[in-house]
C-alpha atoms as a PDB file:
ATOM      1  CA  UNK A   1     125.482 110.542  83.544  1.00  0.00           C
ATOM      2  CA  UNK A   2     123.134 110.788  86.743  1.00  0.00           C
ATOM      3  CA  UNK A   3     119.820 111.372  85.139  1.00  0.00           C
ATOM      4  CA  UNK A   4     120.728 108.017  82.807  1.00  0.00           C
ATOM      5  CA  UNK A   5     121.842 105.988  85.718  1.00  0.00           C
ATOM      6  CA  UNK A   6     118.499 107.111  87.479  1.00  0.00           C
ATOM      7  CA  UNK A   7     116.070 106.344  84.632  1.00  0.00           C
ATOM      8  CA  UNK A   8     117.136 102.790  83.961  1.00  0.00           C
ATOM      9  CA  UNK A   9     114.723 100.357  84.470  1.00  0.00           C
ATOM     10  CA  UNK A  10     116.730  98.639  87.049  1.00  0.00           C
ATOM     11  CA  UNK A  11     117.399 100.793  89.622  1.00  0.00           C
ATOM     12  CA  UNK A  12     113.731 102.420  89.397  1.00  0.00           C
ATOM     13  CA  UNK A  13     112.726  98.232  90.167  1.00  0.00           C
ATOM     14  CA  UNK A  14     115.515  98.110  93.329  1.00  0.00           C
ATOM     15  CA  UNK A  15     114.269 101.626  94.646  1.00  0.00           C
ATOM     16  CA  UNK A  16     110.397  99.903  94.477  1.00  0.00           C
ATOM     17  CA  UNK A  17     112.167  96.676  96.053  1.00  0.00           C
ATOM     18  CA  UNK A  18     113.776  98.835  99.103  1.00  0.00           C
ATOM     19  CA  UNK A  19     110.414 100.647  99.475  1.00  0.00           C
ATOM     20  CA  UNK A  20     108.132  97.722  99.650  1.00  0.00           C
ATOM     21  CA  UNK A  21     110.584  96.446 102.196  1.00  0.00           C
ATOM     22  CA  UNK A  22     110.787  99.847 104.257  1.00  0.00           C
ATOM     23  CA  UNK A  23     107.507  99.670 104.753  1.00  0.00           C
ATOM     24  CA  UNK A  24     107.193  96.353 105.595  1.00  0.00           C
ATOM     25  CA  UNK A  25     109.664  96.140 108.111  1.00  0.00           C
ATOM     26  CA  UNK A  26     109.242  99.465 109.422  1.00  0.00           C
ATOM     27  CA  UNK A  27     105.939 101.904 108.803  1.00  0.00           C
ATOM     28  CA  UNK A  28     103.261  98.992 108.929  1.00  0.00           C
ATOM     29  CA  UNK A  29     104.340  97.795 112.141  1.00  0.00           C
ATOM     30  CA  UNK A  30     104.857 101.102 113.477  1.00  0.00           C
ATOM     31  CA  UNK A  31     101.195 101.688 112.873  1.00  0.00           C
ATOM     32  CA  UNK A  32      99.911  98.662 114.031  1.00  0.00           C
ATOM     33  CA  UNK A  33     101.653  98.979 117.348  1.00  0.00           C
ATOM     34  CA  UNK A  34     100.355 102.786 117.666  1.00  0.00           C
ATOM     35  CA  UNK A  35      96.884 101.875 117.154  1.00  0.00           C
ATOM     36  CA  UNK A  36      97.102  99.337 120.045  1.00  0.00           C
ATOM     37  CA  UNK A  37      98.604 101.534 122.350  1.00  0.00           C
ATOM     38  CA  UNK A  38      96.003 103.858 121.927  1.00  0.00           C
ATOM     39  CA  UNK A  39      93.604 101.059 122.070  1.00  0.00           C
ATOM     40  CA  UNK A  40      95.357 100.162 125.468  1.00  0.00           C
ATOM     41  CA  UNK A  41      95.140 104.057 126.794  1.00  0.00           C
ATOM     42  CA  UNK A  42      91.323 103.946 125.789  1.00  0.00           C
ATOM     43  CA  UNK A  43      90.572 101.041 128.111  1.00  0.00           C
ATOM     44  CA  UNK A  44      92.685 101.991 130.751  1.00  0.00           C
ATOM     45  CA  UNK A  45      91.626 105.382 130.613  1.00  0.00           C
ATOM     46  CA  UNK A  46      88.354 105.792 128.618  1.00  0.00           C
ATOM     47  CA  UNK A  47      87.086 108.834 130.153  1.00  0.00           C
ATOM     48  CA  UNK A  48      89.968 110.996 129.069  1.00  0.00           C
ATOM     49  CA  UNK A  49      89.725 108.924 125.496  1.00  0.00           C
ATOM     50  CA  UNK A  50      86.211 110.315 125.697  1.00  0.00           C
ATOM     51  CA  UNK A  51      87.188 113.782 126.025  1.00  0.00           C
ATOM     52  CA  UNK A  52      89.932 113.398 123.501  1.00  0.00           C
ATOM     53  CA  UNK A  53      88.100 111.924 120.838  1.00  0.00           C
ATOM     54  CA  UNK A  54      84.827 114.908 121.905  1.00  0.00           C
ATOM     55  CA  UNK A  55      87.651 117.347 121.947  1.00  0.00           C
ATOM     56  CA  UNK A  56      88.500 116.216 118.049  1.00  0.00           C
ATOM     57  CA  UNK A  57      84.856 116.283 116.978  1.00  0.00           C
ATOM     58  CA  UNK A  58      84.209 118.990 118.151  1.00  0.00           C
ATOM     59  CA  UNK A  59      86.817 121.173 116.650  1.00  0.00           C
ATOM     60  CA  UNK A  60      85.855 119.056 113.497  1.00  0.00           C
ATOM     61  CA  UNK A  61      82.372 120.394 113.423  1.00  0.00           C
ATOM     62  CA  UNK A  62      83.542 124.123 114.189  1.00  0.00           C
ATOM     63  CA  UNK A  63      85.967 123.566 111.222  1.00  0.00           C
ATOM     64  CA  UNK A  64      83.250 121.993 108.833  1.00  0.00           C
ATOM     65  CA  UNK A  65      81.136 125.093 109.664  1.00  0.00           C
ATOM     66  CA  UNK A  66      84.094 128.020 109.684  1.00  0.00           C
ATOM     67  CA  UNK A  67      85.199 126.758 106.313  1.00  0.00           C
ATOM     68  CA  UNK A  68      81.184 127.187 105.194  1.00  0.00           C
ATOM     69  CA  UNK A  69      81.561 130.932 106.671  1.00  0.00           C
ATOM     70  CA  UNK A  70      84.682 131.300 104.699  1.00  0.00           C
ATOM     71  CA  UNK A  71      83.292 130.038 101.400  1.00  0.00           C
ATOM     72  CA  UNK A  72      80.064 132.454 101.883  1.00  0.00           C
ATOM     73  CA  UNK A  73      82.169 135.352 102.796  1.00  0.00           C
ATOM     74  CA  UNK A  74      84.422 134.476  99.652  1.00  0.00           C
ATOM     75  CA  UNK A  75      81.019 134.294  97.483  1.00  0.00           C
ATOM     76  CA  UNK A  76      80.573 137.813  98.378  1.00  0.00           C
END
């Protein structure tokens, strides 16, 4: 009874309807206003953005080149 009720066409259509409009509403404005209050922190505090963002490439990098190690050490 379930599993029919939940493969009709129409309710798979209203549960794409009430995710379009979840994110909508809710997640894409969420973002945006995230990314501009990190904008805002950069500029008000860009040195510590510098070390953040230094602080992220960094462990990036080591990353890239332990997961080279790794693979090499797995080749053995």
């Amino acid at each position: 009874m379930i599993k029919s009720i939940l493969n009709s066409k129409a309710v798979k259509i209203s549960l794409l309807v009430l995710v379009v409009l979840f994110m909508a509403a809710i997640v894409i404005p969420f973002a945006i206003k995230v990314f501009f209050i990190g904008l805002l922190f950069l500029m008000q505090k860009p040195l510590i953005g510098l070390a953040i963002i230094g602080a992220f490439l960094l462990g990036m990098f080591f990353n890239e080149k332990a997961d080279k190690i790794d693979d090499l050490i797995n080749g053995l």
